[in-house]
Each structure stands twice: as structure tokens, then as C-alpha cells.
PDB file of N, CA and C in Angstrom:
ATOM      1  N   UNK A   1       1.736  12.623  -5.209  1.00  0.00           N
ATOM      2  CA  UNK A   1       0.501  12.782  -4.475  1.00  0.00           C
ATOM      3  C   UNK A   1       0.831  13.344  -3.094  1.00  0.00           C
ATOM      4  N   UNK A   2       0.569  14.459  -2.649  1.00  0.00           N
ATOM      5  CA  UNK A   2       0.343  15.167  -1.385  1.00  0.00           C
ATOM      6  C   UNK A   2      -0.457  13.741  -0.124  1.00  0.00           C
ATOM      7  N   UNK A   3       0.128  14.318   0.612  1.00  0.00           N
ATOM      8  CA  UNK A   3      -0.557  13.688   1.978  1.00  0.00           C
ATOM      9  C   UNK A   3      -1.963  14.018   1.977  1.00  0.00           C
ATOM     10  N   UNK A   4      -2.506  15.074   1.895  1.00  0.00           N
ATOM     11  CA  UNK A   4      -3.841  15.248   1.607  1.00  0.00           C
ATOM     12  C   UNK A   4      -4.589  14.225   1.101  1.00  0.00           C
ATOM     13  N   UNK A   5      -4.028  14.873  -0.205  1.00  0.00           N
ATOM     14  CA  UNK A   5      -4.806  13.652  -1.118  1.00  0.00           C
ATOM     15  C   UNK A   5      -4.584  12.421  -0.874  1.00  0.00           C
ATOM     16  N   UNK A   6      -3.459  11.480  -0.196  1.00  0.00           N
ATOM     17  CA  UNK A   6      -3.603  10.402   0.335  1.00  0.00           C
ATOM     18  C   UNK A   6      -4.638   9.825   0.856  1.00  0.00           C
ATOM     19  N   UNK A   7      -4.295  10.779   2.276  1.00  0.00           N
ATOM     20  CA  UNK A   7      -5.807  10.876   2.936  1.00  0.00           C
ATOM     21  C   UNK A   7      -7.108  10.549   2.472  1.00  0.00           C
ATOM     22  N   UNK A   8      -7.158  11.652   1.593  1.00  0.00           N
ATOM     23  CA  UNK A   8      -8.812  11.751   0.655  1.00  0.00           C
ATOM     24  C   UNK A   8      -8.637  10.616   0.165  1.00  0.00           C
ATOM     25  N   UNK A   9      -7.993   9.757  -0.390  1.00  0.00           N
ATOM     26  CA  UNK A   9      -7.821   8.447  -1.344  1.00  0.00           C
ATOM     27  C   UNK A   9      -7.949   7.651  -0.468  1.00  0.00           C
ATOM     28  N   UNK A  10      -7.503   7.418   0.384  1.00  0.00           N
ATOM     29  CA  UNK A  10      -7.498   6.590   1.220  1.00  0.00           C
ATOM     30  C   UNK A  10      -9.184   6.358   2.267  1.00  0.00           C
ATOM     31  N   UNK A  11      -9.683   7.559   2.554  1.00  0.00           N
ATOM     32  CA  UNK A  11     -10.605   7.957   3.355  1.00  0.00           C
ATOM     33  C   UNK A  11     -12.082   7.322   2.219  1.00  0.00           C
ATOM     34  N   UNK A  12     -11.925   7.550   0.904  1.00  0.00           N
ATOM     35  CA  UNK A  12     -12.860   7.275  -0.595  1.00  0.00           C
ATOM     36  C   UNK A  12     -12.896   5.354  -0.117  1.00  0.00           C
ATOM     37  N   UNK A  13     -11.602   5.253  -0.017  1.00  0.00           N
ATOM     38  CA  UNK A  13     -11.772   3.881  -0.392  1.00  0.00           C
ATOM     39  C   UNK A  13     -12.268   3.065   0.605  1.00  0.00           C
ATOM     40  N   UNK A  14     -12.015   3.462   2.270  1.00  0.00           N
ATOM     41  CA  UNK A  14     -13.005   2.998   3.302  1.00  0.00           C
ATOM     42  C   UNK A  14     -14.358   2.922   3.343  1.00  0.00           C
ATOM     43  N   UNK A  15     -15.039   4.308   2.898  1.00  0.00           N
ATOM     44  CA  UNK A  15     -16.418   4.256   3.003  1.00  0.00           C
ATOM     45  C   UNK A  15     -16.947   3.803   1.807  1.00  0.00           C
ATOM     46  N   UNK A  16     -15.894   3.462   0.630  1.00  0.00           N
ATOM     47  CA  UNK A  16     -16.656   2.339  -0.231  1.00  0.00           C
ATOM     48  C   UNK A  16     -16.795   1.083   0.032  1.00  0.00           C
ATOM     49  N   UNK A  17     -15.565   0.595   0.592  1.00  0.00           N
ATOM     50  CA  UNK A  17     -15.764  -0.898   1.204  1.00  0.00           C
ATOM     51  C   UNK A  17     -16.783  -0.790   1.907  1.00  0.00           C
ATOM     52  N   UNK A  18     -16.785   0.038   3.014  1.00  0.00           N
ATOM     53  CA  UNK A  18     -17.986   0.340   4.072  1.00  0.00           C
ATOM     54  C   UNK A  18     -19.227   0.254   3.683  1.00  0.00           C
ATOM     55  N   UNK A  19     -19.273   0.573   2.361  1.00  0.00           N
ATOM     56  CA  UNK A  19     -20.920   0.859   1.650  1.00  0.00           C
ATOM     57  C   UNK A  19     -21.228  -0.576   1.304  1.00  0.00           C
ATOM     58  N   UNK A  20     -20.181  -1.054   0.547  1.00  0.00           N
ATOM     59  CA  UNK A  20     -19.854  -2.257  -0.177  1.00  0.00           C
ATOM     60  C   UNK A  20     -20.168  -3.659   1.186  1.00  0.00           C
ATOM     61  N   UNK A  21     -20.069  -3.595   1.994  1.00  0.00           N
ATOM     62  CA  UNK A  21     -19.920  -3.994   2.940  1.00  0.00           C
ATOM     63  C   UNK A  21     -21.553  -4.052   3.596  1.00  0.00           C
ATOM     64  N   UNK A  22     -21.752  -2.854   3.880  1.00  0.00           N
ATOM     65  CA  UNK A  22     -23.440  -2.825   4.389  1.00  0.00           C
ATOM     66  C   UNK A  22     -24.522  -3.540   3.207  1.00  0.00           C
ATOM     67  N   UNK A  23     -24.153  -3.268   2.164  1.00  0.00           N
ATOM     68  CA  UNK A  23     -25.086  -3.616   1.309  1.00  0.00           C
ATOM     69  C   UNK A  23     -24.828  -5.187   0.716  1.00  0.00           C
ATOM     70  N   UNK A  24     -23.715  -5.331   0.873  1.00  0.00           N
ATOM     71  CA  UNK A  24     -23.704  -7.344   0.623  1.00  0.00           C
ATOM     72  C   UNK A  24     -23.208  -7.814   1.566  1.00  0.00           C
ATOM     73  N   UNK A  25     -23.539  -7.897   2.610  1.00  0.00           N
ATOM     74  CA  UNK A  25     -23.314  -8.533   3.641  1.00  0.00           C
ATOM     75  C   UNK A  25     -24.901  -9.024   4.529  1.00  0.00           C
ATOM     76  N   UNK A  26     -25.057  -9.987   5.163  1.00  0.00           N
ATOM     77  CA  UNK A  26     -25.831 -10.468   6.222  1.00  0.00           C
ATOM     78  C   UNK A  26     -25.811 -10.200   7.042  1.00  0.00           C
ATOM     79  N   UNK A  27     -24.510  -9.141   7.740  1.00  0.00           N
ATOM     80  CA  UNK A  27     -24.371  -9.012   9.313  1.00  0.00           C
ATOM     81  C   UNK A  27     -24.577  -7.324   9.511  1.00  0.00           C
ATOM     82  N   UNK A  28     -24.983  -7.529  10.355  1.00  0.00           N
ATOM     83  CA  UNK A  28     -25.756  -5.808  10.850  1.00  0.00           C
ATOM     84  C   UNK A  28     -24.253  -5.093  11.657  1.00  0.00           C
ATOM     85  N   UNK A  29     -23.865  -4.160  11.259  1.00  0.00           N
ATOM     86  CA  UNK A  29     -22.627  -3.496  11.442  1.00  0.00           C
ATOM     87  C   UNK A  29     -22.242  -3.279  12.586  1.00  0.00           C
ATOM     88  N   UNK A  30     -23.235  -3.796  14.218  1.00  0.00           N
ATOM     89  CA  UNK A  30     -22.487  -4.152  15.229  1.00  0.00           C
ATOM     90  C   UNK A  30     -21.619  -5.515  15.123  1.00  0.00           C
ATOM     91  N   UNK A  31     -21.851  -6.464  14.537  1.00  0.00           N
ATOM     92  CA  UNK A  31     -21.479  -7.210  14.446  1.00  0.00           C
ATOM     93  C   UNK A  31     -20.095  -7.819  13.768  1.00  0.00           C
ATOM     94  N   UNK A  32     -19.644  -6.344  12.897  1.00  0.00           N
ATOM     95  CA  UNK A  32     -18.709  -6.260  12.309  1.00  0.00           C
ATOM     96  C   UNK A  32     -17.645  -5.309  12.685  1.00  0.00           C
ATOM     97  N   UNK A  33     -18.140  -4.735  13.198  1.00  0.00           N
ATOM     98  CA  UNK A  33     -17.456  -2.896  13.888  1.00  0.00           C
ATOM     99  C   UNK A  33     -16.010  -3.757  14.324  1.00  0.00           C
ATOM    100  N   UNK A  34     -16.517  -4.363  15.483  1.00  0.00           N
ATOM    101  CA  UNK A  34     -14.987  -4.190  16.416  1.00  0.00           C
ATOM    102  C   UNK A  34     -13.689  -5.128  15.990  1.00  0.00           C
ATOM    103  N   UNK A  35     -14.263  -6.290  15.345  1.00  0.00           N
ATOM    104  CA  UNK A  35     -13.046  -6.735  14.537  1.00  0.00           C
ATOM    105  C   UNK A  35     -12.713  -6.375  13.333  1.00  0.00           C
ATOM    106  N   UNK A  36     -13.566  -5.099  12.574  1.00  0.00           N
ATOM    107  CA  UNK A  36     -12.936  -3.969  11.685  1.00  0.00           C
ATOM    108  C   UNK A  36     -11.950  -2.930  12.366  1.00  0.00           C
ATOM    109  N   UNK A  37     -12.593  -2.430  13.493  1.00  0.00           N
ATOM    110  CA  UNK A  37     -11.773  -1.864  14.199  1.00  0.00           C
ATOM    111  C   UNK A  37     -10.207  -2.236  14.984  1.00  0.00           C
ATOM    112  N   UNK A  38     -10.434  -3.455  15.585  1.00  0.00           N
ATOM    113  CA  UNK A  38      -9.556  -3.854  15.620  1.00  0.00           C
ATOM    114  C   UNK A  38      -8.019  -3.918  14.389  1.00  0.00           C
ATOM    115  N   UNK A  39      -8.464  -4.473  13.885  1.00  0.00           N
ATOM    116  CA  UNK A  39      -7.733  -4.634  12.192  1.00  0.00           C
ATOM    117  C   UNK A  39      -7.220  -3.433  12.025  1.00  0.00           C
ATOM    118  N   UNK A  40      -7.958  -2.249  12.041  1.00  0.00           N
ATOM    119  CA  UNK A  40      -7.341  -1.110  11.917  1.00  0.00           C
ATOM    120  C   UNK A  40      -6.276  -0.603  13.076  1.00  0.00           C
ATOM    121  N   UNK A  41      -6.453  -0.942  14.076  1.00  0.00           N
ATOM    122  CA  UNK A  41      -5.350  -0.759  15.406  1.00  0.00           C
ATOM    123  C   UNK A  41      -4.405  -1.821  14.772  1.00  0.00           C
ATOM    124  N   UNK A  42      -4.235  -2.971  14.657  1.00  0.00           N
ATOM    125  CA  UNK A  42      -3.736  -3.786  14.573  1.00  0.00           C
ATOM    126  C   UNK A  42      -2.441  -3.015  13.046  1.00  0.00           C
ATOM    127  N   UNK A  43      -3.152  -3.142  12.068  1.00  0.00           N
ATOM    128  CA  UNK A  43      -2.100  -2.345  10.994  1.00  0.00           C
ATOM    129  C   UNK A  43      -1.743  -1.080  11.775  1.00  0.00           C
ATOM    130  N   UNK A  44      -2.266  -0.081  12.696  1.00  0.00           N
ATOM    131  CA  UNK A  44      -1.878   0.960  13.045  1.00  0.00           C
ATOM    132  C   UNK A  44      -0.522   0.636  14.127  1.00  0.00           C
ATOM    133  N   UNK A  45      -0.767  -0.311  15.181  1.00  0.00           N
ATOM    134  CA  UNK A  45       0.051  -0.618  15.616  1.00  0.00           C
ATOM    135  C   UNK A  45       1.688  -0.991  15.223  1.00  0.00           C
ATOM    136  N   UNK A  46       1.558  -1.905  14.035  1.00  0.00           N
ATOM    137  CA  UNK A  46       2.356  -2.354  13.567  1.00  0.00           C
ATOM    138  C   UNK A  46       3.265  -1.473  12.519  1.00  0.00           C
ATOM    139  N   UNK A  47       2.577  -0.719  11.872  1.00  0.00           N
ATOM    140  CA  UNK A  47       3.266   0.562  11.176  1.00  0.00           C
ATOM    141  C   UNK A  47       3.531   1.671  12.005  1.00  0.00           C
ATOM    142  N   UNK A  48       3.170   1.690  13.462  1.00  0.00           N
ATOM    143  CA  UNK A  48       4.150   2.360  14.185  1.00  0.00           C
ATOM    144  C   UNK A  48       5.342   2.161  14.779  1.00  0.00           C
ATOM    145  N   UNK A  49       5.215   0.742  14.973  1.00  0.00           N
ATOM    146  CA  UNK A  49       6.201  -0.132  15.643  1.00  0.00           C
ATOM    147  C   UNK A  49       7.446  -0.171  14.327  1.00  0.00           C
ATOM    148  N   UNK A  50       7.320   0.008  13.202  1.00  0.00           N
ATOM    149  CA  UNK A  50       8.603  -0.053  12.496  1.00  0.00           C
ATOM    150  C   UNK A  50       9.046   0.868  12.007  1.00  0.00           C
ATOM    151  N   UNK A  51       7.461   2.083  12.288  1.00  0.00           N
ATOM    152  CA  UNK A  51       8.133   3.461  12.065  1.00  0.00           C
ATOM    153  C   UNK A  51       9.548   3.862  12.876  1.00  0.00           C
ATOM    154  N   UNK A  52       9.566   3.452  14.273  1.00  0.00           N
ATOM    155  CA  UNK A  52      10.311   3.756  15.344  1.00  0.00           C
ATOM    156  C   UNK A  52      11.372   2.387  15.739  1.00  0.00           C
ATOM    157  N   UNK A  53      11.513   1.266  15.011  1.00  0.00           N
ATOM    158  CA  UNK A  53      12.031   0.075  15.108  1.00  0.00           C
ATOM    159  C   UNK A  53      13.705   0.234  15.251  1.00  0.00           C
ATOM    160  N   UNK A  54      13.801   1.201  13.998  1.00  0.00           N
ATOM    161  CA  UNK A  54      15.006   0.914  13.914  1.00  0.00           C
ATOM    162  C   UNK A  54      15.578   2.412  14.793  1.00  0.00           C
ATOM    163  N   UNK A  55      15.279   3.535  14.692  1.00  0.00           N
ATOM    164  CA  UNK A  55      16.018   4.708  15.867  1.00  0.00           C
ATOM    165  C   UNK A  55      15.530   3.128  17.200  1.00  0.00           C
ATOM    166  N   UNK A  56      14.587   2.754  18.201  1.00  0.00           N
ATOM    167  CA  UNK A  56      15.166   1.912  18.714  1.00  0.00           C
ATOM    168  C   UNK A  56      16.442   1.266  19.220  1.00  0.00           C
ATOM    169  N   UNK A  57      16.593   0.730  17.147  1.00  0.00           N
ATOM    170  CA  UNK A  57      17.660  -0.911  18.119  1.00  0.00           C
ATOM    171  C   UNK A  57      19.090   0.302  18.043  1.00  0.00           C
ATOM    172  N   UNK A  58      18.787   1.581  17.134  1.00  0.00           N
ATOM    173  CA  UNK A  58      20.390   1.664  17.089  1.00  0.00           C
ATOM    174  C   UNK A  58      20.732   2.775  18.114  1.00  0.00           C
ATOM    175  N   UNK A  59      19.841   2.865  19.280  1.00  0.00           N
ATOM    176  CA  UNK A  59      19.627   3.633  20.372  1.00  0.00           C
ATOM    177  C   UNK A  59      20.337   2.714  21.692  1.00  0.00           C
ATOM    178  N   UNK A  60      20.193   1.553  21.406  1.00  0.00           N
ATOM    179  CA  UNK A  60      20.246   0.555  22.355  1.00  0.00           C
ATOM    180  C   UNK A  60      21.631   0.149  22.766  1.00  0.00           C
ATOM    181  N   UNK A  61      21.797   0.406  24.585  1.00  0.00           N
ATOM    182  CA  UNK A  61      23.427  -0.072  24.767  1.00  0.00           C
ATOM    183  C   UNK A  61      23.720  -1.140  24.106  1.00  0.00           C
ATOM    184  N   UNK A  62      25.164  -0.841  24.172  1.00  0.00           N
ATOM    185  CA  UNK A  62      26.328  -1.995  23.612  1.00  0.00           C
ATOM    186  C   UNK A  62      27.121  -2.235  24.628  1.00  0.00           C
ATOM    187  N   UNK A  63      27.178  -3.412  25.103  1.00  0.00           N
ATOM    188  CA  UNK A  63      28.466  -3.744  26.420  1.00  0.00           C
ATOM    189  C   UNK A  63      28.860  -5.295  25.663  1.00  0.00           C
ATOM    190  N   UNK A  64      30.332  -5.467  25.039  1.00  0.00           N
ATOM    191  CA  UNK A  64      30.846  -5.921  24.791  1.00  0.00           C
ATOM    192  C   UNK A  64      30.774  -6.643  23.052  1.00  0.00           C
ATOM    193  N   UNK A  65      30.729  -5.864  22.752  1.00  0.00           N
ATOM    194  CA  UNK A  65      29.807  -6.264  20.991  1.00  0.00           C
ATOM    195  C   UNK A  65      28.753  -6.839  21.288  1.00  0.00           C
ATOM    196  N   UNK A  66      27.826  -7.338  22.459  1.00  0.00           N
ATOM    197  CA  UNK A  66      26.532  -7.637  22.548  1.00  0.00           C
ATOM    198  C   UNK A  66      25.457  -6.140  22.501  1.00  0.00           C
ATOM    199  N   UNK A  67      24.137  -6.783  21.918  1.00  0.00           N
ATOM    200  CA  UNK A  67      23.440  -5.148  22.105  1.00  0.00           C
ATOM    201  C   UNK A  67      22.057  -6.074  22.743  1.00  0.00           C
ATOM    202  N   UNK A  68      21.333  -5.027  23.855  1.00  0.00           N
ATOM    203  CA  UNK A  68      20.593  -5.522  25.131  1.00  0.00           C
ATOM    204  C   UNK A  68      19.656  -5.807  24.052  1.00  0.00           C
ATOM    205  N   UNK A  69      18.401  -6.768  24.412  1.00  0.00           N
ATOM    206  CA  UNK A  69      17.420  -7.177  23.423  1.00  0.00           C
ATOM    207  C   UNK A  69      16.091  -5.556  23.731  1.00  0.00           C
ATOM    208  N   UNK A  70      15.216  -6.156  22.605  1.00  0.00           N
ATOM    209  CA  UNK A  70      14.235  -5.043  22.726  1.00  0.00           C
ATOM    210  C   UNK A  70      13.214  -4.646  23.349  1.00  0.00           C
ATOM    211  N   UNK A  71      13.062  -4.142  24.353  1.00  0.00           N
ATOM    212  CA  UNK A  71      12.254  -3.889  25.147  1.00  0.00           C
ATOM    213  C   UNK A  71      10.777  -3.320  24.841  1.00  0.00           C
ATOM    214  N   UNK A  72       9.684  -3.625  25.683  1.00  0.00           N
ATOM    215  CA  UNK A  72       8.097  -2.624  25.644  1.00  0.00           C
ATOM    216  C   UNK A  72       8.933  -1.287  26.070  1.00  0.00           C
ATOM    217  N   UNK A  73       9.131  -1.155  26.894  1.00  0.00           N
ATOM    218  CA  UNK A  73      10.111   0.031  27.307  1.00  0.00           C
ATOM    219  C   UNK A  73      10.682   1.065  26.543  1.00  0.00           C
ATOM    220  N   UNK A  74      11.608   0.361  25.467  1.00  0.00           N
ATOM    221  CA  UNK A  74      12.177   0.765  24.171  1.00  0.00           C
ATOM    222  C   UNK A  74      11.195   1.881  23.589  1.00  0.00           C
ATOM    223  N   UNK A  75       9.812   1.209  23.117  1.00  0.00           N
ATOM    224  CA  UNK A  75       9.082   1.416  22.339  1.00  0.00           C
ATOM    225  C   UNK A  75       7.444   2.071  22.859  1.00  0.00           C
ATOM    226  N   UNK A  76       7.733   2.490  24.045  1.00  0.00           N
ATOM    227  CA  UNK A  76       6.989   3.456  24.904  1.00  0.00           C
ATOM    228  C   UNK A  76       7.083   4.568  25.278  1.00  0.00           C
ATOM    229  N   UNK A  77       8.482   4.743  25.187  1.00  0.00           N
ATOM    230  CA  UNK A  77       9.447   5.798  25.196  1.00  0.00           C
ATOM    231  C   UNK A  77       9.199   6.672  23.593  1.00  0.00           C
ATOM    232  N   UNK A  78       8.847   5.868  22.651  1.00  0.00           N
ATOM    233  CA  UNK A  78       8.725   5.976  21.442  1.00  0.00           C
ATOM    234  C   UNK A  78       7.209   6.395  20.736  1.00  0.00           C
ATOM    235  N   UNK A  79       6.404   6.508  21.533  1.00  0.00           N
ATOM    236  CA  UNK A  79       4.895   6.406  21.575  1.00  0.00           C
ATOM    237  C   UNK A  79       4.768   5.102  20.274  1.00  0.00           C
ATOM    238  N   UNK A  80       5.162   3.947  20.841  1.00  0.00           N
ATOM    239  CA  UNK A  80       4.626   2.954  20.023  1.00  0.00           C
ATOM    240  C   UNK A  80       4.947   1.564  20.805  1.00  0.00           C
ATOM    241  N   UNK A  81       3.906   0.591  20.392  1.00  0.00           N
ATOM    242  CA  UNK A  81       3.808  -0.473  21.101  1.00  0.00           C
ATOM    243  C   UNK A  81       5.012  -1.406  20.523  1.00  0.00           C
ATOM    244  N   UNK A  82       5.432  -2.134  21.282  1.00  0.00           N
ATOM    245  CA  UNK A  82       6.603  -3.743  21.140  1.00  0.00           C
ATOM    246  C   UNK A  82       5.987  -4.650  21.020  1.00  0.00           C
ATOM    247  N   UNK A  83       6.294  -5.376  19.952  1.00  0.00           N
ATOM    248  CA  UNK A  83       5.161  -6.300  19.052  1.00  0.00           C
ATOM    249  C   UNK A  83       6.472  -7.314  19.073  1.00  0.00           C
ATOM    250  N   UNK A  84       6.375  -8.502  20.058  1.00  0.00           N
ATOM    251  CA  UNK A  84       6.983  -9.417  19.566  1.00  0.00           C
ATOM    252  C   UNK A  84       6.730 -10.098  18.294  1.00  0.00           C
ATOM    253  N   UNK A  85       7.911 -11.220  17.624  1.00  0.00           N
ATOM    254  CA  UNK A  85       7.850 -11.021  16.147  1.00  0.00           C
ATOM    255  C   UNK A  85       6.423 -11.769  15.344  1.00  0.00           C
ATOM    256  N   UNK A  86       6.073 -12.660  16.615  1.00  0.00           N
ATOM    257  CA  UNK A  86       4.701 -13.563  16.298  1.00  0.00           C
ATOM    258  C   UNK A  86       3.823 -12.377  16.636  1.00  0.00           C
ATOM    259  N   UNK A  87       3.603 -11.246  16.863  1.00  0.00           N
ATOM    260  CA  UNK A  87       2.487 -10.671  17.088  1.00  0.00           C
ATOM    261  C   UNK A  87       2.524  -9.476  15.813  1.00  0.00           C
ATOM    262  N   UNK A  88       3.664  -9.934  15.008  1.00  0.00           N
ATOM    263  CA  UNK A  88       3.731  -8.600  14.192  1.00  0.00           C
ATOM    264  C   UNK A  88       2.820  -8.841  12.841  1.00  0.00           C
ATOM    265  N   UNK A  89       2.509  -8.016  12.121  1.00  0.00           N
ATOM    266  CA  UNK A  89       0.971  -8.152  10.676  1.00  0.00           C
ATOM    267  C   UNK A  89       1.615  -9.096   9.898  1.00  0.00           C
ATOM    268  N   UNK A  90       2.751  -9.201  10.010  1.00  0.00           N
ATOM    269  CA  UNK A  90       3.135 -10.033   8.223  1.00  0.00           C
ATOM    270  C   UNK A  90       3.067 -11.599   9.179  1.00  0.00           C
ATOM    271  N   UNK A  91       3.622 -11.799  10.432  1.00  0.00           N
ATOM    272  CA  UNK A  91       3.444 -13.189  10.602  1.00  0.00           C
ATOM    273  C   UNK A  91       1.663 -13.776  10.594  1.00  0.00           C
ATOM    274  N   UNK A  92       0.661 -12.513  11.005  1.00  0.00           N
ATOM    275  CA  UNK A  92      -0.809 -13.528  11.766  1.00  0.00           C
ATOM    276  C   UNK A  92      -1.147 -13.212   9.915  1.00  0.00           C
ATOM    277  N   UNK A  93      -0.776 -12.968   8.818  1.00  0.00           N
ATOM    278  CA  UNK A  93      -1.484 -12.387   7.956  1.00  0.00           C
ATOM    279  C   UNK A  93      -1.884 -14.092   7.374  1.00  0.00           C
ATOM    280  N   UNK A  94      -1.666 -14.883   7.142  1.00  0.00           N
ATOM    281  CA  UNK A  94      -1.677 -16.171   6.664  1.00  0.00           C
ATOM    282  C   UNK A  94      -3.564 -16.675   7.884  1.00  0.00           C
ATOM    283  N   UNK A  95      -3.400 -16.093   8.748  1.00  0.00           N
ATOM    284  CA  UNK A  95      -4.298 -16.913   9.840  1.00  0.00           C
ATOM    285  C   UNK A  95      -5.549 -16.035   9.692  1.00  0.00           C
ATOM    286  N   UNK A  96      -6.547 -17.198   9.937  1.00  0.00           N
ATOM    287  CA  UNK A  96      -8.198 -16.621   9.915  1.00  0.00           C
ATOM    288  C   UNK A  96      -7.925 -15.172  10.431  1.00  0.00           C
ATOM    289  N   UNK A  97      -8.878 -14.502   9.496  1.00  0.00           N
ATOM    290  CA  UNK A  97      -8.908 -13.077   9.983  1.00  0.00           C
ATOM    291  C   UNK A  97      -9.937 -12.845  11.846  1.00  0.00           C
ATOM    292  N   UNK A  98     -10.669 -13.519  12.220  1.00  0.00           N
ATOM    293  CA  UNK A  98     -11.125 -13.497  13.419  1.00  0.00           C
ATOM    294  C   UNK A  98     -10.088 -14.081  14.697  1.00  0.00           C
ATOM    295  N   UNK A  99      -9.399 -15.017  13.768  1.00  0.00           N
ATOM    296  CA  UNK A  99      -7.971 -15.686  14.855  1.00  0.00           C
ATOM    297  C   UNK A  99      -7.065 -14.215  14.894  1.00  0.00           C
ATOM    298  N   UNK A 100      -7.378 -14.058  14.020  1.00  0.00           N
ATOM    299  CA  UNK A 100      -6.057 -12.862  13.663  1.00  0.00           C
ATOM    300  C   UNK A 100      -5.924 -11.972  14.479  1.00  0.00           C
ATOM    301  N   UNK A 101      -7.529 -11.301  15.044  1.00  0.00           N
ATOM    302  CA  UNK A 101      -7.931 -10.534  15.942  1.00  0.00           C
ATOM    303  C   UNK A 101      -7.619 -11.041  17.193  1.00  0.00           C
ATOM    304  N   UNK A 102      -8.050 -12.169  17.750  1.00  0.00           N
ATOM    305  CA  UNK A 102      -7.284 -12.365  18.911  1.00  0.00           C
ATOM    306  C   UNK A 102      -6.341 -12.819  19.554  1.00  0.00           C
ATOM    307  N   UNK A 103      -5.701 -13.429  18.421  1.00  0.00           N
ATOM    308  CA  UNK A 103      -3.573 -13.512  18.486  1.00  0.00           C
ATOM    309  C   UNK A 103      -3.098 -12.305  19.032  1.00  0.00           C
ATOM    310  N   UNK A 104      -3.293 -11.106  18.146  1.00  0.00           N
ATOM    311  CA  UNK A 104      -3.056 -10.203  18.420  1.00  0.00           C
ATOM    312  C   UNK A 104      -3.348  -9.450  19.578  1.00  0.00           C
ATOM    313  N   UNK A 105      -4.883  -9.258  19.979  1.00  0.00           N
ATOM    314  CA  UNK A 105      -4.801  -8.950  21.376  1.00  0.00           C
ATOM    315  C   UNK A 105      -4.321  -9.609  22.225  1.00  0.00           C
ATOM    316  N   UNK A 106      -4.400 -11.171  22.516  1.00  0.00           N
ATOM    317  CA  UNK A 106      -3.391 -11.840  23.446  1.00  0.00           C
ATOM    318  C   UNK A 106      -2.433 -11.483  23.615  1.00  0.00           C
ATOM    319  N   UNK A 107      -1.490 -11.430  22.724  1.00  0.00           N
ATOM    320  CA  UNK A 107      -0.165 -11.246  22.544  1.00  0.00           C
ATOM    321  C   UNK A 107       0.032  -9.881  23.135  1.00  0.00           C
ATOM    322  N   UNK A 108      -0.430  -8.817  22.636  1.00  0.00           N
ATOM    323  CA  UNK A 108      -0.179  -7.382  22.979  1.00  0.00           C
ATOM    324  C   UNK A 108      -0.807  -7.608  24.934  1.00  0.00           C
ATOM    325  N   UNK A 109      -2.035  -7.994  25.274  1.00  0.00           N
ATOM    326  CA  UNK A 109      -2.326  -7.326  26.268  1.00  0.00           C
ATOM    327  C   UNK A 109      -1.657  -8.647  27.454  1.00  0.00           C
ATOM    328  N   UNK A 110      -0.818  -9.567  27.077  1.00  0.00           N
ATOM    329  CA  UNK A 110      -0.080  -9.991  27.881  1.00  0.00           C
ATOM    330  C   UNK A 110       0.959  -9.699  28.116  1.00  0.00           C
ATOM    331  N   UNK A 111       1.359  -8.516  27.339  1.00  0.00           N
ATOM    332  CA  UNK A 111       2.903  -7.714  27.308  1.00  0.00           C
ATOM    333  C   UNK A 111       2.598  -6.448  28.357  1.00  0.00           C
ATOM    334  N   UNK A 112       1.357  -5.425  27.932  1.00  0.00           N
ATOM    335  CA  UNK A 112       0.601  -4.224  28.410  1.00  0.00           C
ATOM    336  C   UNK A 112      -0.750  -5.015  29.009  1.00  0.00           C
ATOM    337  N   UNK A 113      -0.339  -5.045  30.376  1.00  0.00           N
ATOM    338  CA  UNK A 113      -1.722  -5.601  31.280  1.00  0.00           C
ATOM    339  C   UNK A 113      -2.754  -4.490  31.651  1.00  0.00           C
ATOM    340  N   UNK A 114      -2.689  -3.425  31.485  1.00  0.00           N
ATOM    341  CA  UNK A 114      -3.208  -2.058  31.349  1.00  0.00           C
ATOM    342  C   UNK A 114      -4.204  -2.077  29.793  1.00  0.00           C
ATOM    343  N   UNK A 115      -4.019  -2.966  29.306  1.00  0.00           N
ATOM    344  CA  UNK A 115      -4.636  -2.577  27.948  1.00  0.00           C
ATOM    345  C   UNK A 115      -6.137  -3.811  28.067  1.00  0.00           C
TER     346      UNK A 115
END
């Protein structure tokens, strides 16, 4: 399968949930938007962060067989955010999906006070 068609597959299956979503649901789609949205930063975040994880750590000085820990820095340099390991998708995935949403922003915008 081409990236394209990923895309298109991928793009089919949003605005079905989306449909799926408006039509059995109770809540009027402000009400749902931003912790959909979120969710989507949130996986976006995190599949960037391991896109670039490992060029990272094996980028990273070495002074004495120790290697320096991982920096926001690291991974800014990288156009991608540093997700300590409690802020990363596979640990909040177990936790209420509305907790989930704001673990995650905590976590991130106490690292990036700009955000």
C-alpha cells in the first residue's frame, strides 16, 4: 500500500468514526472536538518522539562510559517534543481517556512553559 492510499484509508476511517460519532452520540461536537483533538496531538506527539528517539540517544556525549541523560533540548533540535516516560501513549493508555488528556498536557506543558 502506497502512502497515498494510507492516507485515503486512514482519512475514510476518521470521518466514519466522525459520522459514527455525530449520529450516536448525545454530545454536540463542541463538546467533543478538543479532547478528540487533543488525542490526536497526543499520538502525534508521541510517534514523533520515537521517530527521532533513537538518532537522539546515539547522538548523545559519552564522557567516561556514562552517556548524558535526555534532554527537551535533544528533541527540539529534532522538531519533536521530550516526553518523559510517564507522559509517553503506551504508559496513560490504561487511564480514563479524559484523565488521559490532561496527564498529558500537564506533563508536556510543565516541561514547555510556552505551550
Amino acid at each position: 500500500m502506497t502512502q497515498l492510499e494510507t492516507i485515503e484509508s486512514i482519512e475514510k476511517r476518521l470521518w466514519k468514526s466522525a459520522d459514527n460519532l455525530r449520529a450516536n452520540s448525545n454530545y454536540a461536537s463542541n463538546e467533543y472536538f478538543i479532547p478528540f483533538m487533543g488525542l490526536i496531538f497526543f499520538r502525534h506527539a508521541y510517534s514523533r518522539y520515537l521517530a527521532v528517539k533513537e538518532e537522539v540517544e546515539t547522538s548523545l556525549p559519552r564522557h567516561g562510559g556514562k552517556v548524558r541523560p535526555l534532554t527537551k533540548e535533544d528533541f527540539s533540535r529534532k522538531g519533536a517534543i521530550y516526553l518523559k516516560e510517564e507522559a509517553q501513549f503506551e504508559c496513560l493508555v490504561g487511564i480514563n481517556y479524559i484523565n488521559r488528556i490532561k496527564n498529558f498536557k500537564q506533563l508536556v506543558t510543565s516541561f514547555y512553559h510556552a505551550l
